[in-house]
Protein backbone atom coordinates (compact mmCIF):
# COMPACT_ATOMS: atom_id res chain seq x y z
CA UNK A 1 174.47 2.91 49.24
CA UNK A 2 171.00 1.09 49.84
CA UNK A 3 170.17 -1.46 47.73
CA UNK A 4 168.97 -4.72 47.76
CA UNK A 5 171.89 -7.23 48.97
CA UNK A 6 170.66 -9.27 45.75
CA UNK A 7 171.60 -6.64 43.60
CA UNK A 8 174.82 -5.65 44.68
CA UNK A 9 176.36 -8.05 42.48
CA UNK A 10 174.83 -6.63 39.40
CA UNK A 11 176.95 -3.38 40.44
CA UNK A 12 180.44 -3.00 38.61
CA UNK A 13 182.92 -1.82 41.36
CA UNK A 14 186.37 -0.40 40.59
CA UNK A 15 188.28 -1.88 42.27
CA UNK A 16 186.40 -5.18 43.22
CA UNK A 17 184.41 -5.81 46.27
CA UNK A 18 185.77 -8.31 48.52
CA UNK A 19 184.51 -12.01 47.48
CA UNK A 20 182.50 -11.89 50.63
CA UNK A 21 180.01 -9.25 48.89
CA UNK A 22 180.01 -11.90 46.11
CA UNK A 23 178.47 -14.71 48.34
CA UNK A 24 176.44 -12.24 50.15
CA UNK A 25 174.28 -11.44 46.77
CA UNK A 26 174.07 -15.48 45.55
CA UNK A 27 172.85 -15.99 49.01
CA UNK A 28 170.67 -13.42 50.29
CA UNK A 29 167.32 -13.74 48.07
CA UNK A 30 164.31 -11.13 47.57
CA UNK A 31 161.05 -12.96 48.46
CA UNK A 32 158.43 -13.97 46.12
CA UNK A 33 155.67 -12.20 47.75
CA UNK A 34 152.72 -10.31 46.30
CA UNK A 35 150.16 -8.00 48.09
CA UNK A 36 146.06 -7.87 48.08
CA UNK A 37 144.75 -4.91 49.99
CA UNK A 38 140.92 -4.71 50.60
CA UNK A 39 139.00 -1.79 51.85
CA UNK A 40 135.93 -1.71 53.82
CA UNK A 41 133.37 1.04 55.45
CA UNK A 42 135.11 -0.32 58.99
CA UNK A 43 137.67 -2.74 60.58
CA UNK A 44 133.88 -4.80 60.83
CA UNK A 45 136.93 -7.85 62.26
CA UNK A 46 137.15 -5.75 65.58
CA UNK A 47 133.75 -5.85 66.36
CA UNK A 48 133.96 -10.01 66.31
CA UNK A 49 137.21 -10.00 68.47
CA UNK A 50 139.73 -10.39 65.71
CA UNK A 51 142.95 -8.32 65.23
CA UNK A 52 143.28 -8.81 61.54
CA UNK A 53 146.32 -10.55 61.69
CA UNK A 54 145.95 -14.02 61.04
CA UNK A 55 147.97 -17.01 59.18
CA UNK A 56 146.94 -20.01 57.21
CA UNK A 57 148.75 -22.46 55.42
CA UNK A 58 145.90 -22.42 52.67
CA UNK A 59 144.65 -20.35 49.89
CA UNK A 60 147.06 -17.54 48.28
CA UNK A 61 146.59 -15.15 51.54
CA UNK A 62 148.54 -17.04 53.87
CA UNK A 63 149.36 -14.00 56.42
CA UNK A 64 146.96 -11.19 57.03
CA UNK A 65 147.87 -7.55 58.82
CA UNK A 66 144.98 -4.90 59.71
CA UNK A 67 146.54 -1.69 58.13
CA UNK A 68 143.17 0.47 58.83
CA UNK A 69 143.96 4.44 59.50
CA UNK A 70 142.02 4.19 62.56
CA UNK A 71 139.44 2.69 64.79
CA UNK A 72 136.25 4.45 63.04
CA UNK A 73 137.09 3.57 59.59
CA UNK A 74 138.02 2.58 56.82
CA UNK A 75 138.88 -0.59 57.54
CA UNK A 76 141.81 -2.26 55.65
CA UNK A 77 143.10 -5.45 55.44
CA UNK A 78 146.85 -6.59 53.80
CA UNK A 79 146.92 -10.15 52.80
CA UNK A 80 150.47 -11.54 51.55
CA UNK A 81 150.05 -14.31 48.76
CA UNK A 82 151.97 -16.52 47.43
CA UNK A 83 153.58 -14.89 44.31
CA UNK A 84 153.78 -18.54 42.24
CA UNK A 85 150.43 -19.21 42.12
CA UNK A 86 148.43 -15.96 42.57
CA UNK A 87 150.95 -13.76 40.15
CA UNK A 88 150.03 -15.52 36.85
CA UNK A 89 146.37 -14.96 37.37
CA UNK A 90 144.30 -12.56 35.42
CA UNK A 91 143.53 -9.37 36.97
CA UNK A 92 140.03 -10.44 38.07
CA UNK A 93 141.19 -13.90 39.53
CA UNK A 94 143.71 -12.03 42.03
CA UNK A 95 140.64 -10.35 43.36
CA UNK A 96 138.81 -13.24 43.68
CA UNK A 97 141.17 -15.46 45.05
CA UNK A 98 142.40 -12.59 47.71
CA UNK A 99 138.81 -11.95 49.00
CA UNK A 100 138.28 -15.53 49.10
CA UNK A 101 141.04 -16.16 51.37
CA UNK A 102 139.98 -13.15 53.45
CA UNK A 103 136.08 -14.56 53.90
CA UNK A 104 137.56 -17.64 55.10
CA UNK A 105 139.65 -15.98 57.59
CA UNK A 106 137.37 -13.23 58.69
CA UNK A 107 133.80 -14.63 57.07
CA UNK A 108 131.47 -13.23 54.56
CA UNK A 109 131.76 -9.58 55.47
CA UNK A 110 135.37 -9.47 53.46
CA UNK A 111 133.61 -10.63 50.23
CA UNK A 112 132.24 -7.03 49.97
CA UNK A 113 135.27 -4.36 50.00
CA UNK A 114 134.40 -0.79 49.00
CA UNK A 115 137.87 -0.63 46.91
CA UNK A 116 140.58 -3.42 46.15
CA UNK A 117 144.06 -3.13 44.93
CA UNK A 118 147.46 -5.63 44.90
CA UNK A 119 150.70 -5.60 43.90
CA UNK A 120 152.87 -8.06 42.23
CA UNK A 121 156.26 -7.78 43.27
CA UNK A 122 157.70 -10.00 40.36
CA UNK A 123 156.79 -7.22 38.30
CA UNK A 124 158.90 -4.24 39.85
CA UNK A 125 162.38 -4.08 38.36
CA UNK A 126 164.20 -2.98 41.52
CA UNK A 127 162.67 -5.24 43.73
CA UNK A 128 161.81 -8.44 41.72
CA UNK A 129 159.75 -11.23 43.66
CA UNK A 130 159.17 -9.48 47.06
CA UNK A 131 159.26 -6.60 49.52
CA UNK A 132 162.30 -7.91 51.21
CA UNK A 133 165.02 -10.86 51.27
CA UNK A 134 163.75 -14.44 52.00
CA UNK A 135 167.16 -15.89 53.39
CA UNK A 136 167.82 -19.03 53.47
CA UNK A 137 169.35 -21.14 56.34
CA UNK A 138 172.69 -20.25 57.87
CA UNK A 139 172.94 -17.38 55.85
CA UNK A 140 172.42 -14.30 58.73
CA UNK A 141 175.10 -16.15 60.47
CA UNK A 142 177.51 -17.12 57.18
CA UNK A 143 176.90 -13.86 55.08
CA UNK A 144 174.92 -11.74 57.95
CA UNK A 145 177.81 -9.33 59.04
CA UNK A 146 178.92 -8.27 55.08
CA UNK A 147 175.35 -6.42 54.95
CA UNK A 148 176.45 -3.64 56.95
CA UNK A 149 180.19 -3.65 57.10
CA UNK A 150 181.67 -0.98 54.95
CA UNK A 151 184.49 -1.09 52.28
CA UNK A 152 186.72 1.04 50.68
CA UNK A 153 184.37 4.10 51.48
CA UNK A 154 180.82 2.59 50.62
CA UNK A 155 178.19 2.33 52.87
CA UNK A 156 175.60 0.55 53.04
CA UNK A 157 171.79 1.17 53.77
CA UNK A 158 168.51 -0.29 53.04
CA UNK A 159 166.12 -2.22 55.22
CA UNK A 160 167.70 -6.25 54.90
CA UNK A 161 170.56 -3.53 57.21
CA UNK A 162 168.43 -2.83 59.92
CA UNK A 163 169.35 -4.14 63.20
CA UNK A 164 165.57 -3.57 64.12
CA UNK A 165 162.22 -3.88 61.82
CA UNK A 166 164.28 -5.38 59.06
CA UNK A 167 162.01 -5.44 55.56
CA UNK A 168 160.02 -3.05 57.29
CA UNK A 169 160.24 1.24 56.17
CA UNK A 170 161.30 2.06 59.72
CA UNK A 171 164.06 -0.63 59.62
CA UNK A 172 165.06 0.87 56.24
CA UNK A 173 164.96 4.12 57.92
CA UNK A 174 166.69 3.48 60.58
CA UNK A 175 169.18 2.04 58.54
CA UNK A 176 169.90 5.11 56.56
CA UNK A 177 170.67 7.22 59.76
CA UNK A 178 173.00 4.35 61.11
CA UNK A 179 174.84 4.73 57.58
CA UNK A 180 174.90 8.23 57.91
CA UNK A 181 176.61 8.05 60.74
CA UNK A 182 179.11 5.52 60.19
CA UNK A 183 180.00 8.10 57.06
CA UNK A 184 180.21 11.19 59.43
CA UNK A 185 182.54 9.83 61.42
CA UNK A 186 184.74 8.25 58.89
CA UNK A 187 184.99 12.10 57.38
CA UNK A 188 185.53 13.43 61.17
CA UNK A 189 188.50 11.32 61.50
């Protein structure tokens, strides 16, 4: 089963989960994260010694990934915002705002993107508020080891599983073979 650790307590189960499962939902979180993605002709940050990646504790893009195909172009930048304050802001503001944080991170070049798109998690029904869990203290070590630990027959999957890349696709991948296996043995005996 892969879902989101929040959402297994929205899940009827005959008979019960264990009250572990219980605490795990209350206390493992989704995120409130949105995304801004902005295209350009290149990666134009290269050519002035900069990765892409960056962090700032102001504005709504506060962490920054260069997600371009390739070296000749196009050049794209992901910027994470903060999903409290950008969210509620009309279409044209979130594009605003997002290539404003950009040009202050990697100057006036990012004010002109040849195509522009985000995504606000707290609208997606499955995976309300981010792309993954936001937990908070103590609770890989309190409610850590009922993410993967099977009962009764289920197994689980998803990323917030993954003993490596967790939130990432290849952590949720990886997670889905590791389940896989756990079932083919429990049916090999």
């Amino acid at each position: 089963m892969a879902v989101l650790p929040a959402h297994r307590g929205g899940i009827a189960f005959a008979p019960a989960l264990p009250p572990e499962y219980e605490k795990l939902a209350e206390h493992w979180p989704q995120g409130r994260l949105s995304k801004a993605y902005a295209a350009y002709e290149t990666p134009f940050w290269r050519k002035n010694g900069c990765s892409g990646e960056a962090l700032s504790d102001e504005g709504p893009v506060f962490i920054t990934f260069d997600v371009s195909p390739g070296d000749a172009g196009p050049g794209i930048l992901l910027g994470f915002t903060g999903a409290r304050t950008f969210d509620p802001l009309p279409a044209e503001q979130l594009r605003e705002q997002a290539l404003e944080g950009f040009v202050t991170l990697f100057g006036d070049a990012a004010a002109r993107p040849i195509d522009y798109v985000d995504h606000c998690w707290g609208t997606e029904e499955f995976a309300p508020g981010g792309p993954t869990a936001a937990v908070p203290p103590g609770s890989w070590t309190t409610y850590g080891p009922w993410l993967r630990k099977p009962v009764d027959g289920i197994f689980w999957a998803g990323t917030e599983s993954a003993d490596v890349w967790t939130g990432f696709f290849d952590g949720a991948v990886r997670s889905g073979k590791r389940a896989a296996d756990e079932v083919h043995r429990a049916l090999s005996g």
